[in-house]
C-alpha atoms as a PDB file:
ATOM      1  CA  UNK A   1      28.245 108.950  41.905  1.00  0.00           C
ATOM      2  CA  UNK A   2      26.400 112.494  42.001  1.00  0.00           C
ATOM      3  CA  UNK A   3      25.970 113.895  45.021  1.00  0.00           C
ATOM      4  CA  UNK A   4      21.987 113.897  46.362  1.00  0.00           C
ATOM      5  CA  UNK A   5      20.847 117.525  46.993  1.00  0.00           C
ATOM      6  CA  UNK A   6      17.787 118.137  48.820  1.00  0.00           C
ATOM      7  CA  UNK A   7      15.669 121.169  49.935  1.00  0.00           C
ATOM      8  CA  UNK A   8      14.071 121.215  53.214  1.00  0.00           C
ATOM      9  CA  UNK A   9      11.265 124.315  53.824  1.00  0.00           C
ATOM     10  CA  UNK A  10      12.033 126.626  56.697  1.00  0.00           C
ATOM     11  CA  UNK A  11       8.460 126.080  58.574  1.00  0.00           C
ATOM     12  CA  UNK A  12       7.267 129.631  57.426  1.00  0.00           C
ATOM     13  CA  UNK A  13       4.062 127.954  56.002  1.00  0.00           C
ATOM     14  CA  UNK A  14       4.654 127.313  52.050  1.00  0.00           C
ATOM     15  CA  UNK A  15       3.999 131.084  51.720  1.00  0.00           C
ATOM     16  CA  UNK A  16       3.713 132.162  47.749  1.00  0.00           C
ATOM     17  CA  UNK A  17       7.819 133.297  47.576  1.00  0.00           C
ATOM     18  CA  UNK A  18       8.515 129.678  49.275  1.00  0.00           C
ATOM     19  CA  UNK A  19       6.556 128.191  46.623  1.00  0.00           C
ATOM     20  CA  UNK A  20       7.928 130.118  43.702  1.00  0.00           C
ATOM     21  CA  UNK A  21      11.628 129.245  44.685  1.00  0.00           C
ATOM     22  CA  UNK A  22      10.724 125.254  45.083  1.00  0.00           C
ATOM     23  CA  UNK A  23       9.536 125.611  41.618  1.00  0.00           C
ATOM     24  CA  UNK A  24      12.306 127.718  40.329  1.00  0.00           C
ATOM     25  CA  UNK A  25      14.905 124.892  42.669  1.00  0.00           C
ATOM     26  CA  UNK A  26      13.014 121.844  40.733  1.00  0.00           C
ATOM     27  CA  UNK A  27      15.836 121.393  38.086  1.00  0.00           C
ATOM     28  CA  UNK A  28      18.442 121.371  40.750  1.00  0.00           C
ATOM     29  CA  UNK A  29      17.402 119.241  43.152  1.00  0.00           C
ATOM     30  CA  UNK A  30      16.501 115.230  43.607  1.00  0.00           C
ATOM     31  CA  UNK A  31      13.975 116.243  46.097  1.00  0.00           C
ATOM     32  CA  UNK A  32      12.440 118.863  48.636  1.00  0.00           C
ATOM     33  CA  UNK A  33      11.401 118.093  52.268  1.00  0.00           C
ATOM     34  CA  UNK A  34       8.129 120.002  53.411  1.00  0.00           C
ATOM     35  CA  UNK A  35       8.370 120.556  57.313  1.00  0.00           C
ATOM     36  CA  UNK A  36       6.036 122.649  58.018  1.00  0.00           C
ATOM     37  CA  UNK A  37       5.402 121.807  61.242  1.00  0.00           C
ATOM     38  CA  UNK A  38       2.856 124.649  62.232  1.00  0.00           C
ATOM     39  CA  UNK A  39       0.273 123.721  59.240  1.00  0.00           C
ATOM     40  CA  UNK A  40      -2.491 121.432  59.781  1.00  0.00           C
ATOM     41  CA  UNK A  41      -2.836 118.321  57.830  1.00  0.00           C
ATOM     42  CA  UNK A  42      -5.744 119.911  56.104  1.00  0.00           C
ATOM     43  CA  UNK A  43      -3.933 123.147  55.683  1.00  0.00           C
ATOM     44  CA  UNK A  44      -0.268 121.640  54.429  1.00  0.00           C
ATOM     45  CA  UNK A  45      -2.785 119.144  51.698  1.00  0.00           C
ATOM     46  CA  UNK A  46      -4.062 122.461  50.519  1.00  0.00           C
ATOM     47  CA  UNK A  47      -0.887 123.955  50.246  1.00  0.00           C
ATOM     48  CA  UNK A  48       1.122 120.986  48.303  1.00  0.00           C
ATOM     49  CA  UNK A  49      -2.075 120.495  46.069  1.00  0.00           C
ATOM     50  CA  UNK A  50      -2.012 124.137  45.148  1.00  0.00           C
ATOM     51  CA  UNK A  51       1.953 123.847  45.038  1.00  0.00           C
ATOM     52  CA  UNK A  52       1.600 120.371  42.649  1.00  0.00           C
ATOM     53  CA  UNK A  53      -1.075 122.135  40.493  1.00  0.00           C
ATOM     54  CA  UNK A  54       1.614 124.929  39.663  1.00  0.00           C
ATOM     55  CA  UNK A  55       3.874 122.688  38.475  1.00  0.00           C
ATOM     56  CA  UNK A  56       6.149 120.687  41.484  1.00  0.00           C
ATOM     57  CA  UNK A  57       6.216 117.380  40.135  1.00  0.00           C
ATOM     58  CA  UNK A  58       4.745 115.474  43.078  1.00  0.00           C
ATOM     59  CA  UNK A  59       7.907 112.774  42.794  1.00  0.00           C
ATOM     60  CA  UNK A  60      10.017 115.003  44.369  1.00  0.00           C
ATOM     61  CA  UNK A  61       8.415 115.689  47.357  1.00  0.00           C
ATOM     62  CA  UNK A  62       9.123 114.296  50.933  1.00  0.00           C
ATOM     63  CA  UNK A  63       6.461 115.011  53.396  1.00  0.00           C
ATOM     64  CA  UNK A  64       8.276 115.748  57.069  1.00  0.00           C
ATOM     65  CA  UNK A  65       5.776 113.768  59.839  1.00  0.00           C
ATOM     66  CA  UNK A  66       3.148 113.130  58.145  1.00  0.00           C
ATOM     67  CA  UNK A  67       2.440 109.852  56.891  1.00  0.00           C
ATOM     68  CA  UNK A  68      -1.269 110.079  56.833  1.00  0.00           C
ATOM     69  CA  UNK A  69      -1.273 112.225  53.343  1.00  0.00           C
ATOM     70  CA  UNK A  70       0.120 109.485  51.704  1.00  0.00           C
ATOM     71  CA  UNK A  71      -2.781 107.668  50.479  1.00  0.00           C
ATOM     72  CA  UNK A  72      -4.291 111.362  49.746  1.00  0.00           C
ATOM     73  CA  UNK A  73      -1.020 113.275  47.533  1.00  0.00           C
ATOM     74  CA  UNK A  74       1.277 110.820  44.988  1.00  0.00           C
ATOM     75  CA  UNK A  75       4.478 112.162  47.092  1.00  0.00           C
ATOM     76  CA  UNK A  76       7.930 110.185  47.305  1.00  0.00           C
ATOM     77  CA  UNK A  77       8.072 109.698  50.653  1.00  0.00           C
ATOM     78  CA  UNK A  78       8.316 110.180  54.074  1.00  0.00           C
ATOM     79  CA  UNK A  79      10.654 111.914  56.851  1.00  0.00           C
ATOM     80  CA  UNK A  80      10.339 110.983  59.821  1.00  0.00           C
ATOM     81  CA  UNK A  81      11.861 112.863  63.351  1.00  0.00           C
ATOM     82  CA  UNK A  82      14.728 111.139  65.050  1.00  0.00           C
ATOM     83  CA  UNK A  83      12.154 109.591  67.908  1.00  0.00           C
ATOM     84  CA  UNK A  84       9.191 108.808  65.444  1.00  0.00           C
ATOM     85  CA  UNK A  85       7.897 105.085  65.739  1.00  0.00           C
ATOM     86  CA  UNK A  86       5.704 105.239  62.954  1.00  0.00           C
ATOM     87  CA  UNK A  87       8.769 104.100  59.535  1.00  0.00           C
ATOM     88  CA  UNK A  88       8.615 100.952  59.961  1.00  0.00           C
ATOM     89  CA  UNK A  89       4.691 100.516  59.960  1.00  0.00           C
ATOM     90  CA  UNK A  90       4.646 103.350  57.070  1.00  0.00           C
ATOM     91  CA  UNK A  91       7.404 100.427  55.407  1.00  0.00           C
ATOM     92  CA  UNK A  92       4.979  98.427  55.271  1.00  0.00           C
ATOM     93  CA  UNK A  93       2.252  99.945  54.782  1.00  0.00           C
ATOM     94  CA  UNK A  94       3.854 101.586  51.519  1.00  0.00           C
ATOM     95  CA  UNK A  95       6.666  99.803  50.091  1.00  0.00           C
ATOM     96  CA  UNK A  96       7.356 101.651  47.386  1.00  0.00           C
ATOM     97  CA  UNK A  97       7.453 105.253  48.924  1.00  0.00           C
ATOM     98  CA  UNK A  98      10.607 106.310  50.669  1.00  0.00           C
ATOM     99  CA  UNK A  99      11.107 106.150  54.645  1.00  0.00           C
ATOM    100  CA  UNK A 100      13.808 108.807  55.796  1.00  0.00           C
ATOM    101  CA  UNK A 101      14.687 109.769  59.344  1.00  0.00           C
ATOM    102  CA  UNK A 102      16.414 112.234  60.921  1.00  0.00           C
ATOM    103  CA  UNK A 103      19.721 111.160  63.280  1.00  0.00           C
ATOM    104  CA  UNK A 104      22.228 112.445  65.129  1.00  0.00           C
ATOM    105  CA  UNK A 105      24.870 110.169  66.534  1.00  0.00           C
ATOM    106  CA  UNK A 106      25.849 105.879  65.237  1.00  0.00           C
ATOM    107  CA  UNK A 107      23.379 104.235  66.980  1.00  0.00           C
ATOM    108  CA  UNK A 108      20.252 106.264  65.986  1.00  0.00           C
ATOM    109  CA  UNK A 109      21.258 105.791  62.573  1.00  0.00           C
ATOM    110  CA  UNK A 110      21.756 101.526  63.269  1.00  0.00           C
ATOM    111  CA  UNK A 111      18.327 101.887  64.215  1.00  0.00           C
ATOM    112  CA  UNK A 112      17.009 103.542  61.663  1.00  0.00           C
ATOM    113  CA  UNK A 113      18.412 101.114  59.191  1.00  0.00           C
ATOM    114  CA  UNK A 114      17.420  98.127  60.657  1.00  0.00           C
ATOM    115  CA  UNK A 115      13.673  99.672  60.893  1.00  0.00           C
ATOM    116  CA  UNK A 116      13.373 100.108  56.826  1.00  0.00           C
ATOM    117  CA  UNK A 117      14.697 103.498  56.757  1.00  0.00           C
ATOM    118  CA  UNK A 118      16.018 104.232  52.684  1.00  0.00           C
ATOM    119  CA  UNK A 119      17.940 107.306  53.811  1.00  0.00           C
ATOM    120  CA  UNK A 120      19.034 109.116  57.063  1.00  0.00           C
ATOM    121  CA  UNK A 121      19.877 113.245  57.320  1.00  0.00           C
ATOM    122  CA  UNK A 122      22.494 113.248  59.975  1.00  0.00           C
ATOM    123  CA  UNK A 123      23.439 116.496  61.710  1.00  0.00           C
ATOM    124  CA  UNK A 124      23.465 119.391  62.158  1.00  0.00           C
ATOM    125  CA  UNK A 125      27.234 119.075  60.448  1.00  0.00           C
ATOM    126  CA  UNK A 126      27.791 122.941  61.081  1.00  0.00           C
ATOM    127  CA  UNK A 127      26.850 125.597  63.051  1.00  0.00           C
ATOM    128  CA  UNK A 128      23.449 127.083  61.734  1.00  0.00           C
ATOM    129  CA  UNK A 129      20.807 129.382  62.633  1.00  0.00           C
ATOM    130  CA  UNK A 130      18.383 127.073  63.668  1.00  0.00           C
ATOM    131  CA  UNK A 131      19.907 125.405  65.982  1.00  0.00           C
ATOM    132  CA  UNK A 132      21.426 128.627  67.808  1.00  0.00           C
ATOM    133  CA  UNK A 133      24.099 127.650  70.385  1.00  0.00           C
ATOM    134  CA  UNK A 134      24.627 124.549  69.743  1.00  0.00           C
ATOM    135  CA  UNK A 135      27.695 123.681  67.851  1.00  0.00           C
ATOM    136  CA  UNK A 136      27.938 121.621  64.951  1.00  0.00           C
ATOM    137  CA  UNK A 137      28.766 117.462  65.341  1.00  0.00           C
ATOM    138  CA  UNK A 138      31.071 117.861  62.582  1.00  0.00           C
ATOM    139  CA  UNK A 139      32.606 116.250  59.860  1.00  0.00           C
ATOM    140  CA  UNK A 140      34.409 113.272  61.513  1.00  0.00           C
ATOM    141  CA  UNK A 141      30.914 112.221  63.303  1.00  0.00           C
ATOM    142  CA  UNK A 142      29.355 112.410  59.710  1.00  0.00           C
ATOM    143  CA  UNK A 143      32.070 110.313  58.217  1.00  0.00           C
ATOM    144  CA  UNK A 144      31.715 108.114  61.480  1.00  0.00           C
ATOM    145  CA  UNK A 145      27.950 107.578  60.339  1.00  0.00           C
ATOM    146  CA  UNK A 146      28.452 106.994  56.891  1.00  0.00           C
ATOM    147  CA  UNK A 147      30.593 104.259  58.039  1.00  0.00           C
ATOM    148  CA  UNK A 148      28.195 102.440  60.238  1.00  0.00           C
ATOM    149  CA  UNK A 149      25.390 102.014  57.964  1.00  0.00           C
ATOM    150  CA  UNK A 150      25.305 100.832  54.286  1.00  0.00           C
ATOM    151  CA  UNK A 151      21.911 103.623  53.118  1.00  0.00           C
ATOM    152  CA  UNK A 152      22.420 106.976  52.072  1.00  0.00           C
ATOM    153  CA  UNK A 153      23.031 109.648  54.997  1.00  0.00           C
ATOM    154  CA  UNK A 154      22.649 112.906  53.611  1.00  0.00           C
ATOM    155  CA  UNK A 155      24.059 115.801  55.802  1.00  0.00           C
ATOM    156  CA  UNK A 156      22.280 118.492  56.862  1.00  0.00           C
ATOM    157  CA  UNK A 157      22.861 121.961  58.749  1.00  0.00           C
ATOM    158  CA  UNK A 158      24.959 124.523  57.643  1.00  0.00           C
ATOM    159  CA  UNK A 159      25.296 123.186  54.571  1.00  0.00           C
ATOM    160  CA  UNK A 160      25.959 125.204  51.543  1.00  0.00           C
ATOM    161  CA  UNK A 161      27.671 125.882  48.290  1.00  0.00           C
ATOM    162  CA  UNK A 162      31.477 127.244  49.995  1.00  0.00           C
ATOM    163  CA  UNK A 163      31.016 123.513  52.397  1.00  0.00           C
ATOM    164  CA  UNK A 164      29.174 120.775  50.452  1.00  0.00           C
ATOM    165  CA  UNK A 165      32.126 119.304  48.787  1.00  0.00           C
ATOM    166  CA  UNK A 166      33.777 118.283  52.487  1.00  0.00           C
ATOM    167  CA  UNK A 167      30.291 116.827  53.227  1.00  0.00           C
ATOM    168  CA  UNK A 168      31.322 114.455  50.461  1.00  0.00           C
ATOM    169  CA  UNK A 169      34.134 114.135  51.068  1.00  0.00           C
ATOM    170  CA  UNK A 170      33.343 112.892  54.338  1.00  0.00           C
ATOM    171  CA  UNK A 171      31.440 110.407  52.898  1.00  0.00           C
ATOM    172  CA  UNK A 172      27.425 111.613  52.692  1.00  0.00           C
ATOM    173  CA  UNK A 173      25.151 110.815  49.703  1.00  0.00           C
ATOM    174  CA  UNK A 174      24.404 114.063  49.660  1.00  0.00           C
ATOM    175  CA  UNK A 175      23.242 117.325  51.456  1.00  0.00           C
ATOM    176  CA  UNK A 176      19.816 118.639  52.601  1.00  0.00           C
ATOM    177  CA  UNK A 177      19.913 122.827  52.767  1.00  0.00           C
ATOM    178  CA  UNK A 178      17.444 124.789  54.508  1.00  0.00           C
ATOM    179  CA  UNK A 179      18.911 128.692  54.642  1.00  0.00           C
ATOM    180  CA  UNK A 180      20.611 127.735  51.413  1.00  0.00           C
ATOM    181  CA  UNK A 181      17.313 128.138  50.167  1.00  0.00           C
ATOM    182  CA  UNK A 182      15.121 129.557  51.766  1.00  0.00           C
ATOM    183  CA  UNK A 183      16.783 133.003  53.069  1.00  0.00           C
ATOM    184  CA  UNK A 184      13.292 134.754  54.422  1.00  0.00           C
ATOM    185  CA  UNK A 185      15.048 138.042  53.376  1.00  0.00           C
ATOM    186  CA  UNK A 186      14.162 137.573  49.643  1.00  0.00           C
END
């Protein structure tokens, strides 16, 4: 089975170098996560309809908290935050779009299965920059995870070409990558 690799934006905004290297990434990966965060919904629909215009097939984009551009872009799906409510009314609202959600121990990811969720992103798996401090859960949790629930759990944090084969090896679907990416020294 090949491994799931997804792209997750670093929250800088979709500036025009973020946007080039999704579309440059678009062979590679099975689907990029926009979390922008600090965009409004009117400014992040302005941004992924400019992005989708220059080429990102729309299929392949997961749109991080917000559920209510969904009837407004043709995306994937959804990713929703560890604590967010909203999957399983977005299940049912939109059957056919994916529901993902973000967990970090066993029982957060129970829960998340038995709410609709398609796929979890469990971590962070290693130390990374953006979660300073705070050290990784590591791979025995993530195999731990996999375990417990029968949908894909894709790993996340820290992740990156020299690490992704233990990720699989501990038993995720895949791996989401952030820095991988998205280095904001290019």
């Amino acid at each position: 089975m090949r491994q799931l690799i997804h792209a997750v934006t670093d929250g800088a905004g979709l500036p025009d170098f973020v946007q080039t290297k999704l579309l440059s990434l678009v062979p590679e990966i099975d689907a990029v996560c926009i979390r922008e965060k600090e965009l409004s919904a009117q400014q992040l629909f302005t941004r992924l309809t400019g992005l989708i215009e220059r080429g990102m097939p729309p299929e392949k984009l997961i749109l991080h908290s917000s559920p209510d551009l969904v009837p407004f872009l043709p995306v994937l799906g959804v990713h929703f935050s560890e604590f967010d409510e909203q999957l399983t009314d977005f299940k049912q609202k939109y059957p056919d779009k994916l529901a993902g959600r973000s967990v970090h121990c066993i029982s957060s990811a129970r829960k998340a299965e038995s709410q609709g969720a398609d796929y979890l992103y469990f971590g962070h798996v290693f130390a990374t920059n953006s979660k300073k401090n705070l050290p990784g859960r590591g791979l025995d949790v993530l195999h731990q995870v996999t375990q417990a629930v029968t949908i894909p759990v894709i790993a996340i944090g820290g992740i990156h070409e020299g690490n992704i084969a233990q990720v699989r090896q501990a038993g995720a679907s895949g791996a989401a990558m952030i820095s991988a990416f998205f280095n904001r020294k290019v």
